[in-house]
C-alpha atoms as a PDB file:
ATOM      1  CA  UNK A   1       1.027  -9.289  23.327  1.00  0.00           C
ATOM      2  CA  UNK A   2      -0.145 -11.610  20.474  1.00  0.00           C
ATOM      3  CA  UNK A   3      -3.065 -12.543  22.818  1.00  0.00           C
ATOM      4  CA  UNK A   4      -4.272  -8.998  22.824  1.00  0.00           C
ATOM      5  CA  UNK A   5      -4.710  -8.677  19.059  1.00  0.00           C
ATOM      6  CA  UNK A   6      -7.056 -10.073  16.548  1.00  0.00           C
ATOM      7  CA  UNK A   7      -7.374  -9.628  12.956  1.00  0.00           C
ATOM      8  CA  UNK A   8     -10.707  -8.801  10.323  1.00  0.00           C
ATOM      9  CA  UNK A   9     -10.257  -9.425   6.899  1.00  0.00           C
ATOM     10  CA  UNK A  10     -12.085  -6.410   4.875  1.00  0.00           C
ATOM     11  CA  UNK A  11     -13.205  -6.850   1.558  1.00  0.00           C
ATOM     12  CA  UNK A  12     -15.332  -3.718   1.071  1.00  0.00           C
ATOM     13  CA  UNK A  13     -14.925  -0.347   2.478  1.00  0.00           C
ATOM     14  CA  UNK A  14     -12.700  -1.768   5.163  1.00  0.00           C
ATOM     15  CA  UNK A  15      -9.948  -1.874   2.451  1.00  0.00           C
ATOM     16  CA  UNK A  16      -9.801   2.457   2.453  1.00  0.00           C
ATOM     17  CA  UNK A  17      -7.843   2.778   5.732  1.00  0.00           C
ATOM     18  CA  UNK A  18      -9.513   6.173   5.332  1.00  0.00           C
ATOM     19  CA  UNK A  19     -12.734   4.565   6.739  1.00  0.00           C
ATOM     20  CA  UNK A  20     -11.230   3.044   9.587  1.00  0.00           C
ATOM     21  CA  UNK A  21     -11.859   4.491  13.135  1.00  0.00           C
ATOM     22  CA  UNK A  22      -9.755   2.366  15.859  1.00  0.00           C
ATOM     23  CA  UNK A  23      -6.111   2.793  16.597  1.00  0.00           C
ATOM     24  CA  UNK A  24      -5.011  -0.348  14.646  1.00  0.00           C
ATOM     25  CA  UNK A  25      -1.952  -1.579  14.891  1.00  0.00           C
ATOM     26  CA  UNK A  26      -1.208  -2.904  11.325  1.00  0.00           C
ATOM     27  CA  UNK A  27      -2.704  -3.507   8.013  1.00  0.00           C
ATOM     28  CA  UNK A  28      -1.842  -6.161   5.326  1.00  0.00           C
ATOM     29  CA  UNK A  29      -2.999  -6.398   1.710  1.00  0.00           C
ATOM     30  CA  UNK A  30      -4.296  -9.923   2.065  1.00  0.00           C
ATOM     31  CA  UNK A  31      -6.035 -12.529  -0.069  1.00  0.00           C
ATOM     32  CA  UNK A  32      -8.986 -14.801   1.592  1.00  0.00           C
ATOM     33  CA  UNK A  33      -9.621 -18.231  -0.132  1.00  0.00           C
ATOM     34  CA  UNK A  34     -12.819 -19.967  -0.308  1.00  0.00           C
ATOM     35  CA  UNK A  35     -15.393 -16.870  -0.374  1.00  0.00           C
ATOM     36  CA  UNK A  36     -16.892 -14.556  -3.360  1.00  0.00           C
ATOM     37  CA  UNK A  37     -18.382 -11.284  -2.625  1.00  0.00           C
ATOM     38  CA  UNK A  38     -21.589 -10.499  -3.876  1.00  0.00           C
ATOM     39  CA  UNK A  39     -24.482  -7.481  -3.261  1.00  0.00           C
ATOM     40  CA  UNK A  40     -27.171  -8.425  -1.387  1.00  0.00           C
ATOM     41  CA  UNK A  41     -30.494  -6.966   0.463  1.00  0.00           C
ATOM     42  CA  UNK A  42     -29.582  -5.637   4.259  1.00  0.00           C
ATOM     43  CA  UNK A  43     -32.946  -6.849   5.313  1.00  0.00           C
ATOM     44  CA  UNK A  44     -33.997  -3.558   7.127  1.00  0.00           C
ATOM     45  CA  UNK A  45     -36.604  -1.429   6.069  1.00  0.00           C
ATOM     46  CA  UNK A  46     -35.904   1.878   7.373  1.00  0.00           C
ATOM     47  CA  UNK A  47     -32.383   2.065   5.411  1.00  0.00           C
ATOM     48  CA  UNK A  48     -33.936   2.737   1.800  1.00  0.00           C
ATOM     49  CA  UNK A  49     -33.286   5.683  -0.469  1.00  0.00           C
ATOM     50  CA  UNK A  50     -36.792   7.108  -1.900  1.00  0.00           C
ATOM     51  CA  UNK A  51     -38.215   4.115  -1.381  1.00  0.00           C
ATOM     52  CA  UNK A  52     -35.781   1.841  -2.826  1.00  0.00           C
ATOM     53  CA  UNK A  53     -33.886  -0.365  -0.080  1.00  0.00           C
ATOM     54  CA  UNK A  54     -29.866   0.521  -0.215  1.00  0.00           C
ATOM     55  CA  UNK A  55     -27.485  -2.694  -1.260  1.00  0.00           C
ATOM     56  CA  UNK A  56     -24.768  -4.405   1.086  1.00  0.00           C
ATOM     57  CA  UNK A  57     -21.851  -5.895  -0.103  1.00  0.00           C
ATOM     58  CA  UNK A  58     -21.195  -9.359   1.751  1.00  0.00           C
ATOM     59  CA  UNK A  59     -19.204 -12.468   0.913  1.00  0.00           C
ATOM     60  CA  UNK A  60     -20.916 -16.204   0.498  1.00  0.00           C
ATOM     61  CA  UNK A  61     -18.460 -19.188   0.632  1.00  0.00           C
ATOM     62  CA  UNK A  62     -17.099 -20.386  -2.899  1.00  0.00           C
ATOM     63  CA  UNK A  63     -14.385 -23.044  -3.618  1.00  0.00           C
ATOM     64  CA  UNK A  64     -11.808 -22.200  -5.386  1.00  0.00           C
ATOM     65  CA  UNK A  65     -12.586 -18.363  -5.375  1.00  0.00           C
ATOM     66  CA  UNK A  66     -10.201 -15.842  -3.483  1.00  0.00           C
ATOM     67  CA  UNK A  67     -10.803 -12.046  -3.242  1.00  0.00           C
ATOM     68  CA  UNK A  68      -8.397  -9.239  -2.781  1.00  0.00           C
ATOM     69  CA  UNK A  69      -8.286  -7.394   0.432  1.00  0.00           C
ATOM     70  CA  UNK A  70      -7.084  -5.933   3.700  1.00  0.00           C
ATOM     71  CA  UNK A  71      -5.987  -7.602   6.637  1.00  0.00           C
ATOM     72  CA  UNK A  72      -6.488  -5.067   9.624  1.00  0.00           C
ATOM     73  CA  UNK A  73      -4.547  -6.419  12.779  1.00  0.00           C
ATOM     74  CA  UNK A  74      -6.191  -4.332  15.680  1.00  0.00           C
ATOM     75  CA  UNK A  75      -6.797  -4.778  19.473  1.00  0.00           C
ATOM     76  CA  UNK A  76      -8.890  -7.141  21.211  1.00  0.00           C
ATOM     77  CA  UNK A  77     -10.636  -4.233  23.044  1.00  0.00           C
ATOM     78  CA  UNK A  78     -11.872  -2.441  19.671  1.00  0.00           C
ATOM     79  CA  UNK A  79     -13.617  -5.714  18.662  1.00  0.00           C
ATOM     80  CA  UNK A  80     -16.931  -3.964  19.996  1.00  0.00           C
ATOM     81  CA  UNK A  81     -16.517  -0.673  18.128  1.00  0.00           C
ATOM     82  CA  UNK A  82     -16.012  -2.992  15.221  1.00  0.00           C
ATOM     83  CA  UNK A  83     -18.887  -5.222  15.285  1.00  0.00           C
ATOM     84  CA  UNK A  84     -20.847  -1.394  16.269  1.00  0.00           C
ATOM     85  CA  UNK A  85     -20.091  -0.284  12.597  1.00  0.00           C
ATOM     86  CA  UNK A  86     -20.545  -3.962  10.807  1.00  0.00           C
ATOM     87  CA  UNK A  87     -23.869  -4.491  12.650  1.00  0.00           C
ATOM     88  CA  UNK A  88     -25.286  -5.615   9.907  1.00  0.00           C
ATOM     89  CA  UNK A  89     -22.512  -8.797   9.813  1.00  0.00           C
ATOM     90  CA  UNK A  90     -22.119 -11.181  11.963  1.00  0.00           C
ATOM     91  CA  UNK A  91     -18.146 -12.208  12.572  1.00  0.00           C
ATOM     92  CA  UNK A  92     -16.631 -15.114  11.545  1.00  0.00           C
ATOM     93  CA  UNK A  93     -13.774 -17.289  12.291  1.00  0.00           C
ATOM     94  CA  UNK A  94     -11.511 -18.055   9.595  1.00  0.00           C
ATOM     95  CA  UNK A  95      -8.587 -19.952   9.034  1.00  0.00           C
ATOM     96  CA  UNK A  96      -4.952 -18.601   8.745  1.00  0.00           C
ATOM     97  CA  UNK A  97      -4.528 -20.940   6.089  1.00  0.00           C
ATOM     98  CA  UNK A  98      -7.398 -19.184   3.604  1.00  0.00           C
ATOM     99  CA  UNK A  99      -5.475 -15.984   4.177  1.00  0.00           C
ATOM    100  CA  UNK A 100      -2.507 -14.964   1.820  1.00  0.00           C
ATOM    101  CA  UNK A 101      -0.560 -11.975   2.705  1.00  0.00           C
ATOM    102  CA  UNK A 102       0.744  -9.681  -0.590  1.00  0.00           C
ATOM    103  CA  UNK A 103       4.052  -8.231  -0.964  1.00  0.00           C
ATOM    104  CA  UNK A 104       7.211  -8.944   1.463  1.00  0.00           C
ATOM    105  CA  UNK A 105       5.231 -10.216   4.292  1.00  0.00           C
ATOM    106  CA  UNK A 106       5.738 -13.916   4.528  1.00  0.00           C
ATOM    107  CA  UNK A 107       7.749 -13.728   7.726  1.00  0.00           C
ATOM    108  CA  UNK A 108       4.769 -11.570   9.309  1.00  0.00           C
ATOM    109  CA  UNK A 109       3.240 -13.105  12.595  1.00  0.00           C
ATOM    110  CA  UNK A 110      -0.537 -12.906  12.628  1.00  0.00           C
ATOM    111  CA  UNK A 111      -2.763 -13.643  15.656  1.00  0.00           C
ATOM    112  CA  UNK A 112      -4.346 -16.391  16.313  1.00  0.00           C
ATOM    113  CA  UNK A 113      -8.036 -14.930  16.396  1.00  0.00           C
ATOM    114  CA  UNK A 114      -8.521 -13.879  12.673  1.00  0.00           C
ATOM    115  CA  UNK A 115     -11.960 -13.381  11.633  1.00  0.00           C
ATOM    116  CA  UNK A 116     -14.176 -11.816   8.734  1.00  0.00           C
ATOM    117  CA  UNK A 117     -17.734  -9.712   8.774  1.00  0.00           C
ATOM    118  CA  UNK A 118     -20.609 -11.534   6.373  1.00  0.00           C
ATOM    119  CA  UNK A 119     -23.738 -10.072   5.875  1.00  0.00           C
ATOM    120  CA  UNK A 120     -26.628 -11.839   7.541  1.00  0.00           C
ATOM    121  CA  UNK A 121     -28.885 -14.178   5.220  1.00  0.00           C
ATOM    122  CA  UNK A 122     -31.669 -11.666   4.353  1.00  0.00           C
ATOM    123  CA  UNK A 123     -34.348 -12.168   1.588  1.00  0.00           C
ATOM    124  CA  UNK A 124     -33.658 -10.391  -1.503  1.00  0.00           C
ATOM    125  CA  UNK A 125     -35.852  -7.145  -1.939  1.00  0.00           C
ATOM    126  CA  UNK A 126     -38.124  -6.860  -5.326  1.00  0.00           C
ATOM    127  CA  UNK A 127     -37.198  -4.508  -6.858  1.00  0.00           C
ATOM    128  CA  UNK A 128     -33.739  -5.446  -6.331  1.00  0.00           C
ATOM    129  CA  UNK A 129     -31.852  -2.916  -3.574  1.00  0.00           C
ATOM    130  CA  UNK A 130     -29.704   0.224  -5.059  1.00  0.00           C
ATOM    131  CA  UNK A 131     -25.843   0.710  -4.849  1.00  0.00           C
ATOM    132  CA  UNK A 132     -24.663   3.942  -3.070  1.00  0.00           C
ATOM    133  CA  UNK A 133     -22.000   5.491  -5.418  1.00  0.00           C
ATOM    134  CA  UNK A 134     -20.617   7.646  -2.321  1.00  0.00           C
ATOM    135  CA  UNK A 135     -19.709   3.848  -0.844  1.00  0.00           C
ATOM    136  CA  UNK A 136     -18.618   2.555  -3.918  1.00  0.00           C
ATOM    137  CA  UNK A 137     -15.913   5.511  -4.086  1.00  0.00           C
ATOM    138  CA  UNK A 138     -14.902   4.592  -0.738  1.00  0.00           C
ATOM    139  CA  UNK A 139     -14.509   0.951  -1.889  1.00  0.00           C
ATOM    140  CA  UNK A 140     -13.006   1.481  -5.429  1.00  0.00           C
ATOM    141  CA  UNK A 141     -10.569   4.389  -3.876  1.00  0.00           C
ATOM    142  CA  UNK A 142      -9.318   2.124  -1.267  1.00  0.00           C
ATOM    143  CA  UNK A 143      -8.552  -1.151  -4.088  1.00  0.00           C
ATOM    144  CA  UNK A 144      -6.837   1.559  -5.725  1.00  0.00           C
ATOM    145  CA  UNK A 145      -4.778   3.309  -3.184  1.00  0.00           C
ATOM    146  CA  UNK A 146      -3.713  -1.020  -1.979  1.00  0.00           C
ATOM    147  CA  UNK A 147      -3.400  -2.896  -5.653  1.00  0.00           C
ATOM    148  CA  UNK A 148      -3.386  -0.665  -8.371  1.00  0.00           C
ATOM    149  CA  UNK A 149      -5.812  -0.411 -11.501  1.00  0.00           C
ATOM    150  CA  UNK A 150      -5.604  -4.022 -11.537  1.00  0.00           C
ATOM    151  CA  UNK A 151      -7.240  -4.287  -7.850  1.00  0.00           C
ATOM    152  CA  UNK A 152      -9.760  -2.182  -8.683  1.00  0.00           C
ATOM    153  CA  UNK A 153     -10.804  -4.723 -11.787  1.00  0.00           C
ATOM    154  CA  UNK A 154     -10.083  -7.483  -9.760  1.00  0.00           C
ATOM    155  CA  UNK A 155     -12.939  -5.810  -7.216  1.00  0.00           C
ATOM    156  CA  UNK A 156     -15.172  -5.579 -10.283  1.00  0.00           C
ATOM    157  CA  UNK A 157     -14.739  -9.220 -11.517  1.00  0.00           C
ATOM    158  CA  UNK A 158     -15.024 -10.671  -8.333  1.00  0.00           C
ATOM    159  CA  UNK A 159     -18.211  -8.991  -7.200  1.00  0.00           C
ATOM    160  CA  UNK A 160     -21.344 -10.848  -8.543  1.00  0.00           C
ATOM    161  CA  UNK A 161     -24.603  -8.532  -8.869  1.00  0.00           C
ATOM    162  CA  UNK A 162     -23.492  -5.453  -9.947  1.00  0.00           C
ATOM    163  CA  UNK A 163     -26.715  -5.241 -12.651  1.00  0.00           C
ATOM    164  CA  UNK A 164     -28.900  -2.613 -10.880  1.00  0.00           C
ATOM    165  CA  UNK A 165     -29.567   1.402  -9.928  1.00  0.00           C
ATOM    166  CA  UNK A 166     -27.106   3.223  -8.266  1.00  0.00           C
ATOM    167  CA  UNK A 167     -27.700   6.421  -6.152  1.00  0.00           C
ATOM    168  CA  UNK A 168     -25.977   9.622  -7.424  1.00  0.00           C
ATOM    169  CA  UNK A 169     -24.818  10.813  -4.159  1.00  0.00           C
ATOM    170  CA  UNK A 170     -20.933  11.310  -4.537  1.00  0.00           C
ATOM    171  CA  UNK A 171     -21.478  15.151  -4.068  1.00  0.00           C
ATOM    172  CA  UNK A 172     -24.674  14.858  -0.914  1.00  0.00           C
ATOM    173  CA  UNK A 173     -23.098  11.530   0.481  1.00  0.00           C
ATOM    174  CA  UNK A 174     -25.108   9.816   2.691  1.00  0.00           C
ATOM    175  CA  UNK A 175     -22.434   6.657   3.338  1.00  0.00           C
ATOM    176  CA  UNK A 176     -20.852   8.142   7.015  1.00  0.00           C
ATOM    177  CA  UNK A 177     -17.196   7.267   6.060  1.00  0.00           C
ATOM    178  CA  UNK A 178     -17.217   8.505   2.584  1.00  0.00           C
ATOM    179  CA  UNK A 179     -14.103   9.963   1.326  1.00  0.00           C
ATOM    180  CA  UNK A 180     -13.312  12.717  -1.708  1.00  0.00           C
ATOM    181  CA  UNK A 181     -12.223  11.441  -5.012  1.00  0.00           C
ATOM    182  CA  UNK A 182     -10.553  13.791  -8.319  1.00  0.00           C
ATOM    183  CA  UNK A 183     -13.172  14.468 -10.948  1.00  0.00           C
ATOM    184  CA  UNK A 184     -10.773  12.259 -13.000  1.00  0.00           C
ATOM    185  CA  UNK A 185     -10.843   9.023 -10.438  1.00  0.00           C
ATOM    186  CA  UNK A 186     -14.098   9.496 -10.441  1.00  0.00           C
ATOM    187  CA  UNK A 187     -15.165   9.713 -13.821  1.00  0.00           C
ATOM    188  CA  UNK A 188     -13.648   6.148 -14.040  1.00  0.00           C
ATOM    189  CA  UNK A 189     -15.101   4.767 -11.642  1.00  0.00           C
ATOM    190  CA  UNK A 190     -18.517   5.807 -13.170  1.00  0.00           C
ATOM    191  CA  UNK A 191     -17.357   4.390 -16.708  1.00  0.00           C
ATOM    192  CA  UNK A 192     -16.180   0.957 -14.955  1.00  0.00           C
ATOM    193  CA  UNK A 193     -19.548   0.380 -13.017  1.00  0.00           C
ATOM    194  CA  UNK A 194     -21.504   1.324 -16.412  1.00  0.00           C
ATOM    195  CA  UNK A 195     -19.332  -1.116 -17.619  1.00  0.00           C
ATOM    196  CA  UNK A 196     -20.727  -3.919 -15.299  1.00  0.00           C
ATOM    197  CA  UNK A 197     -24.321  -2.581 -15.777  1.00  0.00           C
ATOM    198  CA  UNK A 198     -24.578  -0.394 -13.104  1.00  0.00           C
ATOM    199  CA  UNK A 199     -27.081   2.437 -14.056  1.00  0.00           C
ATOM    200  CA  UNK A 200     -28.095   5.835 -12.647  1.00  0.00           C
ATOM    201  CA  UNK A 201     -31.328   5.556  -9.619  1.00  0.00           C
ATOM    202  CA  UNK A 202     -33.296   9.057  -9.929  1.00  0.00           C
END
């Protein structure tokens, strides 16, 4: 049966289990060693928000950096749908030593086929590309719902390039998978990304 199951490390909006859309079999709060996530361009021009190019959130390698996330055991046969709804990441291998499990889960056998989604290399837009605040709830919500307050500073601090415009579109989403917050949840979440620099795109 182990043959018949992979895993994806998500780091992003793959932490919500809200957002996911296969059957999965399990889900592990997880640590990955060895990579930093950072905002980049997606490299596509028809994917822009009044003319400013939307913001993907990828991972580039970095020693001695390790990133809270979710470790989503699934079938081999969803693999496609998966790569469908990353298609702007390629897959990669990674190691099961990089990957820490959280919690009581040190006994827990994980397949040998474990992998993570990194955006592909794309030249960085000028003016810089805008955050979507209806996938940053999705993101924030999820590091919330798995680790706490702390996850969700431990998201913030580990995230390089926050400094730029954000779209306003918590209440008009235009992220597919986005998910409702309380005005209260919310609120903070504005206050934190202010915080890291984050100001309002109009």
């Amino acid at each position: 049966m182990s043959g018949e199951l992979v895993g994806y490390f998500g780091y992003g909006s793959l932490v919500n289990r809200q957002t996911l859309r296969t059957q999965f079999v399990a889900s592990h709060r997880a640590s990955l060693s060895g990579w930093r996530r950072h905002w980049q361009s997606r490299g596509v021009e028809h994917e822009h928000h009044n003319g400013r190019e939307l913001a993907l959130l990828s991972i580039e390698p970095a020693h001695g950096v390790a990133i809270q996330g979710m470790l989503v055991i699934d079938r081999k046969a969803h693999l496609p749908e998966v790569d469908r709804r990353e298609a702007r990441y390629e897959r990669v291998a990674v190691s099961r030593a990089d990957i820490t499990l959280h919690g009581n889960e040190d006994g827990v056998e994980l397949p040998d086929e474990l992998y993570v989604y990194v955006g592909h290399p794309s030249k960085e837009a000028v003016p810089p590309p805008v955050l979507l605040q209806s996938y940053l709830d999705a993101v924030m919500a999820g590091f919330h719902a798995e680790f706490g307050e702390a996850g969700v500073h431990h998201f913030l601090e580990t995230t390089l390039g926050f400094d730029r415009l954000i779209v306003m579109d918590r209440h008009q989403p235009i992220y597919p998978r986005s998910v409702s917050l309380s005005e209260e949840m919310g609120q903070w979440f504005d206050a934190l990304l202010a915080g890291k620099g984050v100001r309002s795109f109009t």
